[in-house]
C-alpha atoms as a PDB file:
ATOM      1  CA  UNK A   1      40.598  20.447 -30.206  1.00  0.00           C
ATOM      2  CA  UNK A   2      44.156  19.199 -31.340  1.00  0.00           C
ATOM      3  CA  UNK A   3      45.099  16.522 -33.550  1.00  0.00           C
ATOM      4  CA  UNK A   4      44.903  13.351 -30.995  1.00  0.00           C
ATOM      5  CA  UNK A   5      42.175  14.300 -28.447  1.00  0.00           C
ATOM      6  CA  UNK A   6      38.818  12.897 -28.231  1.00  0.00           C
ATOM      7  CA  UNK A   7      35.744  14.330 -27.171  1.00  0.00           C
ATOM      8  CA  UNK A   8      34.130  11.957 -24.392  1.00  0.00           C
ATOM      9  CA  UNK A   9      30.947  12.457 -22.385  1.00  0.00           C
ATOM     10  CA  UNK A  10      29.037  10.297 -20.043  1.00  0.00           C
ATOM     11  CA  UNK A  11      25.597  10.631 -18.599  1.00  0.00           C
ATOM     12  CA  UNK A  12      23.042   8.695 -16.348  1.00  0.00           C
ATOM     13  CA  UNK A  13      19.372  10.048 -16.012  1.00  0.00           C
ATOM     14  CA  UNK A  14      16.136   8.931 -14.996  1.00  0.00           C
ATOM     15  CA  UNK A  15      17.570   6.420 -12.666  1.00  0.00           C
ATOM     16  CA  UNK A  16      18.273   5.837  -8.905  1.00  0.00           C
ATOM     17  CA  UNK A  17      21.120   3.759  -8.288  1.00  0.00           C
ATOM     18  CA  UNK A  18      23.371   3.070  -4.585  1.00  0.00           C
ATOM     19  CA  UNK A  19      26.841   2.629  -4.175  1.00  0.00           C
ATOM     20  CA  UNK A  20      27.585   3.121  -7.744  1.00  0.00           C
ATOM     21  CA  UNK A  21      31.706   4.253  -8.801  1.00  0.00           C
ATOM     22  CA  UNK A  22      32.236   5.118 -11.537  1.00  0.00           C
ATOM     23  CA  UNK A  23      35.903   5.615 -12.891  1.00  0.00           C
ATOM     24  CA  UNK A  24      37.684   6.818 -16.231  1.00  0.00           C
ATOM     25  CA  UNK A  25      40.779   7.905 -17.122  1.00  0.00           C
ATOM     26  CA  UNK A  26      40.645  10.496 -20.105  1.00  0.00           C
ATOM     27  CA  UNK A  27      43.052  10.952 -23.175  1.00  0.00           C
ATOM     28  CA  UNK A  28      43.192   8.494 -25.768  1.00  0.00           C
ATOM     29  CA  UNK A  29      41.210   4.928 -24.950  1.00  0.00           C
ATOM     30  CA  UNK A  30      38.317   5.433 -22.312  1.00  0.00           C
ATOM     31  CA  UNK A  31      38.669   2.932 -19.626  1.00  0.00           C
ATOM     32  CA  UNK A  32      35.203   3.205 -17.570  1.00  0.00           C
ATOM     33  CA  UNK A  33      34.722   1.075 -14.569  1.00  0.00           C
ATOM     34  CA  UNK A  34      31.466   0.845 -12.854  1.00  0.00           C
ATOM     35  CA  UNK A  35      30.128  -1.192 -10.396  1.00  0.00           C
ATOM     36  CA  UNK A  36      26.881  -0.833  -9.307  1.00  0.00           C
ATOM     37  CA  UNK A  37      23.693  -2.112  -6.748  1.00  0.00           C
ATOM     38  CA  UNK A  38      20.284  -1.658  -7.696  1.00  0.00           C
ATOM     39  CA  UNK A  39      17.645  -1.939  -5.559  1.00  0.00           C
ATOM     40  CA  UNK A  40      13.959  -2.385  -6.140  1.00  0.00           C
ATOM     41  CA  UNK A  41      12.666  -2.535  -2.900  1.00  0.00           C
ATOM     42  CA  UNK A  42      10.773  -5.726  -2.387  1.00  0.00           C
ATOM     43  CA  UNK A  43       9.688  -6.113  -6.149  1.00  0.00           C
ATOM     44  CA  UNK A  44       9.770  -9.836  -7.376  1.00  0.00           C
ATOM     45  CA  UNK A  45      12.833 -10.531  -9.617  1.00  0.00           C
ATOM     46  CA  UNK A  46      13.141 -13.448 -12.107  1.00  0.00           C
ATOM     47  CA  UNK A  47       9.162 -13.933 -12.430  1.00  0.00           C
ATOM     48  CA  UNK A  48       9.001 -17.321 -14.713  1.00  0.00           C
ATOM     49  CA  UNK A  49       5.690 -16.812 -17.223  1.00  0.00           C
ATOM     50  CA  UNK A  50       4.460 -19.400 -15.212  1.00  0.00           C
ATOM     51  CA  UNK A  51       4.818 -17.439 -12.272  1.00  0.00           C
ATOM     52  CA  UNK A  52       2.798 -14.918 -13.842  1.00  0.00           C
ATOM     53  CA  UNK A  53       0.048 -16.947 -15.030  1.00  0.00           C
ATOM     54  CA  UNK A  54      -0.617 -18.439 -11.126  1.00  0.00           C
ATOM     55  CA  UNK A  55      -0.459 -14.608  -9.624  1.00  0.00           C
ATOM     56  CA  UNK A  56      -2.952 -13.692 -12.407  1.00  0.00           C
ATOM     57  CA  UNK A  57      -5.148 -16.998 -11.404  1.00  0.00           C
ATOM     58  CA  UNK A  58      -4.913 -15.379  -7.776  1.00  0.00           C
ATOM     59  CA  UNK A  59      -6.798 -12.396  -8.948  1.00  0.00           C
ATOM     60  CA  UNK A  60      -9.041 -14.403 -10.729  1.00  0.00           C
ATOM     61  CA  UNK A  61      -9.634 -16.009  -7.571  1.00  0.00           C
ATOM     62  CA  UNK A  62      -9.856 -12.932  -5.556  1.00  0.00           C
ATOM     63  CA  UNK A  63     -12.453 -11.495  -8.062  1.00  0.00           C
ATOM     64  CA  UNK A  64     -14.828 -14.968  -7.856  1.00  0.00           C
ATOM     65  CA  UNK A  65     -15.021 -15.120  -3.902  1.00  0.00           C
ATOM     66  CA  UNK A  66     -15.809 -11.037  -3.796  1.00  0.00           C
ATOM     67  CA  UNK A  67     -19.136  -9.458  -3.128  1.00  0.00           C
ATOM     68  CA  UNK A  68     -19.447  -8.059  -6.416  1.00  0.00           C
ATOM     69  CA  UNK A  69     -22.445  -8.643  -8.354  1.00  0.00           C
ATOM     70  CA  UNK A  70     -22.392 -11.402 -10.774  1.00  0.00           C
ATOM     71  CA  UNK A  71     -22.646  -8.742 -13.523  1.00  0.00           C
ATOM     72  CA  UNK A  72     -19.643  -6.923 -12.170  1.00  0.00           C
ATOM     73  CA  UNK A  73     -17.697 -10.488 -11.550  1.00  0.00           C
ATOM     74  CA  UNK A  74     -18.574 -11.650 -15.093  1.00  0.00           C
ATOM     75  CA  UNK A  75     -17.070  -8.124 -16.650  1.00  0.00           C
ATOM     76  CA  UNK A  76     -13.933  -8.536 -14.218  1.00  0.00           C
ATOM     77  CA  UNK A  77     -13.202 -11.686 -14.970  1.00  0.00           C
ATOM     78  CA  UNK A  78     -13.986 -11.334 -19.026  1.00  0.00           C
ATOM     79  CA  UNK A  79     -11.152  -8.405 -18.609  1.00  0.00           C
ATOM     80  CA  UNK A  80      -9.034 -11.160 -16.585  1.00  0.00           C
ATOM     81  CA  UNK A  81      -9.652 -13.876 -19.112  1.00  0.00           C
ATOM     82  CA  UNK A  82      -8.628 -12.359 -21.996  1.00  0.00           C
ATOM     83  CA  UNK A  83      -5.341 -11.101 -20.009  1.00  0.00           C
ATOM     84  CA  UNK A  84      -4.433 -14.804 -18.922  1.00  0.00           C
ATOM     85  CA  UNK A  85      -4.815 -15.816 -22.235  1.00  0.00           C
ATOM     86  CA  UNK A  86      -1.925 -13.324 -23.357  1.00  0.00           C
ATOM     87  CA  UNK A  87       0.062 -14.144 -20.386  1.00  0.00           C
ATOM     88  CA  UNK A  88      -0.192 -18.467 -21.491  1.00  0.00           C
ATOM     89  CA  UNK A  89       1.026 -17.412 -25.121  1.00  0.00           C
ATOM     90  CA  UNK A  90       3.814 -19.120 -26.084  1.00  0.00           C
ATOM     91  CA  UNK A  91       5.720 -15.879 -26.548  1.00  0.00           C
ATOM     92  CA  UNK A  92       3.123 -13.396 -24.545  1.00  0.00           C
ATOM     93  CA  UNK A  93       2.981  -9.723 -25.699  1.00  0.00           C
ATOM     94  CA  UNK A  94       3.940  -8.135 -22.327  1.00  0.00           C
ATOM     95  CA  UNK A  95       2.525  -4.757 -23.257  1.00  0.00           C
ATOM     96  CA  UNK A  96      -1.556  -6.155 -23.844  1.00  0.00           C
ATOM     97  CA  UNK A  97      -0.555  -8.358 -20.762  1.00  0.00           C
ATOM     98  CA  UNK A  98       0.081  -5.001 -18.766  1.00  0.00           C
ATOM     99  CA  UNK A  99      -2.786  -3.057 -20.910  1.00  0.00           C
ATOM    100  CA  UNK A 100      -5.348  -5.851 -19.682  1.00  0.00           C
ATOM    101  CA  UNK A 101      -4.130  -6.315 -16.143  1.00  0.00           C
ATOM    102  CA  UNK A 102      -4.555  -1.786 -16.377  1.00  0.00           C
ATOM    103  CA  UNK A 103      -8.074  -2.298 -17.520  1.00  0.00           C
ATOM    104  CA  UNK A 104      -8.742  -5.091 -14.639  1.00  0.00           C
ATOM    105  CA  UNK A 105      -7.733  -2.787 -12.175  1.00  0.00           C
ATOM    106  CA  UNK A 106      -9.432   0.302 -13.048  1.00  0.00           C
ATOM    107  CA  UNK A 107     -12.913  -1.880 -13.579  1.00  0.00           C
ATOM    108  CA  UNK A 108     -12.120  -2.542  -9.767  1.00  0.00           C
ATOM    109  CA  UNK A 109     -11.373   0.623  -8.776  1.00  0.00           C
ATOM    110  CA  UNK A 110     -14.178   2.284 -10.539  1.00  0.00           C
ATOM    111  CA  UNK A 111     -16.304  -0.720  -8.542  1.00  0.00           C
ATOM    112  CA  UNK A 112     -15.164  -0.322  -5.213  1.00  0.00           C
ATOM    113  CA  UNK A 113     -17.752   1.734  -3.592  1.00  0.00           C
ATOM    114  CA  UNK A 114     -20.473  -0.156  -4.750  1.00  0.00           C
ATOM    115  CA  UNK A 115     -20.014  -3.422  -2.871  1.00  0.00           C
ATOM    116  CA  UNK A 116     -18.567  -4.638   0.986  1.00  0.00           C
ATOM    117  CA  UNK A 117     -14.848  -5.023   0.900  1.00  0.00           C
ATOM    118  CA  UNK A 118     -14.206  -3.509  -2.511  1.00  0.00           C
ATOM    119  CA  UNK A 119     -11.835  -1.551  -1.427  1.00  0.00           C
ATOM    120  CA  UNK A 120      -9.786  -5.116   0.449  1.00  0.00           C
ATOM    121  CA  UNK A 121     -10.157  -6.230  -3.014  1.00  0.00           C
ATOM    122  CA  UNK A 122      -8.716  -3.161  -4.731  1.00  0.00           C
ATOM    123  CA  UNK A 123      -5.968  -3.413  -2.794  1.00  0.00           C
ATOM    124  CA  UNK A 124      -5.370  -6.927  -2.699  1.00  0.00           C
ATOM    125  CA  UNK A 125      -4.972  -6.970  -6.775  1.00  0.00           C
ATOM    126  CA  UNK A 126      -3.024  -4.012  -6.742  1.00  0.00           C
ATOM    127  CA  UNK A 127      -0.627  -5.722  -4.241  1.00  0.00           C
ATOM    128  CA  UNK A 128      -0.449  -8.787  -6.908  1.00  0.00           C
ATOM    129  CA  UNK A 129       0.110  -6.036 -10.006  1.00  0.00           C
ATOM    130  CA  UNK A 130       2.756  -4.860  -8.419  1.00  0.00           C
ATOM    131  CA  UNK A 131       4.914  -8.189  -7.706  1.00  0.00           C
ATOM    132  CA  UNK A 132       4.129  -8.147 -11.780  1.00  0.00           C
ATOM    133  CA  UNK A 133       5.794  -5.142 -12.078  1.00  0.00           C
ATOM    134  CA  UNK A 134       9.362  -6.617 -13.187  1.00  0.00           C
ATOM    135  CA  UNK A 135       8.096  -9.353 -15.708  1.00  0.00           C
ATOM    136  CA  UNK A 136       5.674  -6.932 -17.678  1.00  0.00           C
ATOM    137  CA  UNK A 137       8.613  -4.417 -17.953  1.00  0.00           C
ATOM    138  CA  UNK A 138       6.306  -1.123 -16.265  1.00  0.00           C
ATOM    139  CA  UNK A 139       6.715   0.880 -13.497  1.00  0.00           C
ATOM    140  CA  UNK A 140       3.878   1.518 -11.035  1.00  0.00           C
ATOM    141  CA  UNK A 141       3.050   5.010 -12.628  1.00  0.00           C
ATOM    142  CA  UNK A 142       1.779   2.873 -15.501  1.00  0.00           C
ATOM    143  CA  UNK A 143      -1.092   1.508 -13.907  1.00  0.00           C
ATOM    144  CA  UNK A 144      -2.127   5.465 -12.170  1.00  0.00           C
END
């Protein structure tokens, strides 16, 4: 390399992004312009921690009308509890949040079988997760 030049490198992985341009001009300042539109699909944007709180009080909802057992309802919702209690912190740990909505949806899933409707149950929480998805930071894989 001669005096004056400058190495320059640019890279984008693990991402999908549309209509993205991306422009440069090489040699001795780097001028990048990008403009970009990222779409989520129909994923919730700009979820307020109260938001958050009332979607998780759906669940809890959707667990306490189901035909579980009482046992299985009291273990669901202890799993839910201590999740809504993260999610009212006054600055909430998104991570146990996600970690406790994971375990809540795997107790269901494990469940499903064993009662009428389980499996409208199952999916009606996972549909709720999911809307979640953006405020807790995860992407879907996290709760496979």
């Amino acid at each position: 390399m001669q005096k004056g030049e400058s190495s320059q490198s640019f890279s984008i992985s693990g991402s999908h992004v549309s209509n993205v341009q991306v422009g440069g001009q090489a040699g001795g300042n780097q001028e990048i312009i990008q403009n970009q539109r990222v779409s989520q699909g129909s994923m919730e944007v700009g979820l307020t921690q109260a938001n958050v709180v009332e979607i998780i009080s759906k669940i809890d909802t959707l667990i306490r009308c189901s035909k579980m057992s009482e046992v299985q309802k009291a273990e669901a919702l202890s799993y839910l509890k201590a999740t809504k209690e993260d999610a009212q912190e006054q600055d909430p740990d998104k991570q146990s949040v996600a970690k406790g909505l994971r375990r809540t949806k795997n107790f269901l899933k494990d469940t499903n079988d064993t009662f009428e409707s389980g499996a409208v149950l199952f999916q009606n929480v996972q549909q709720l997760i999911k809307k979640l998805l953006p405020w807790l930071g995860v992407s879907v894989s996290f709760f496979v």
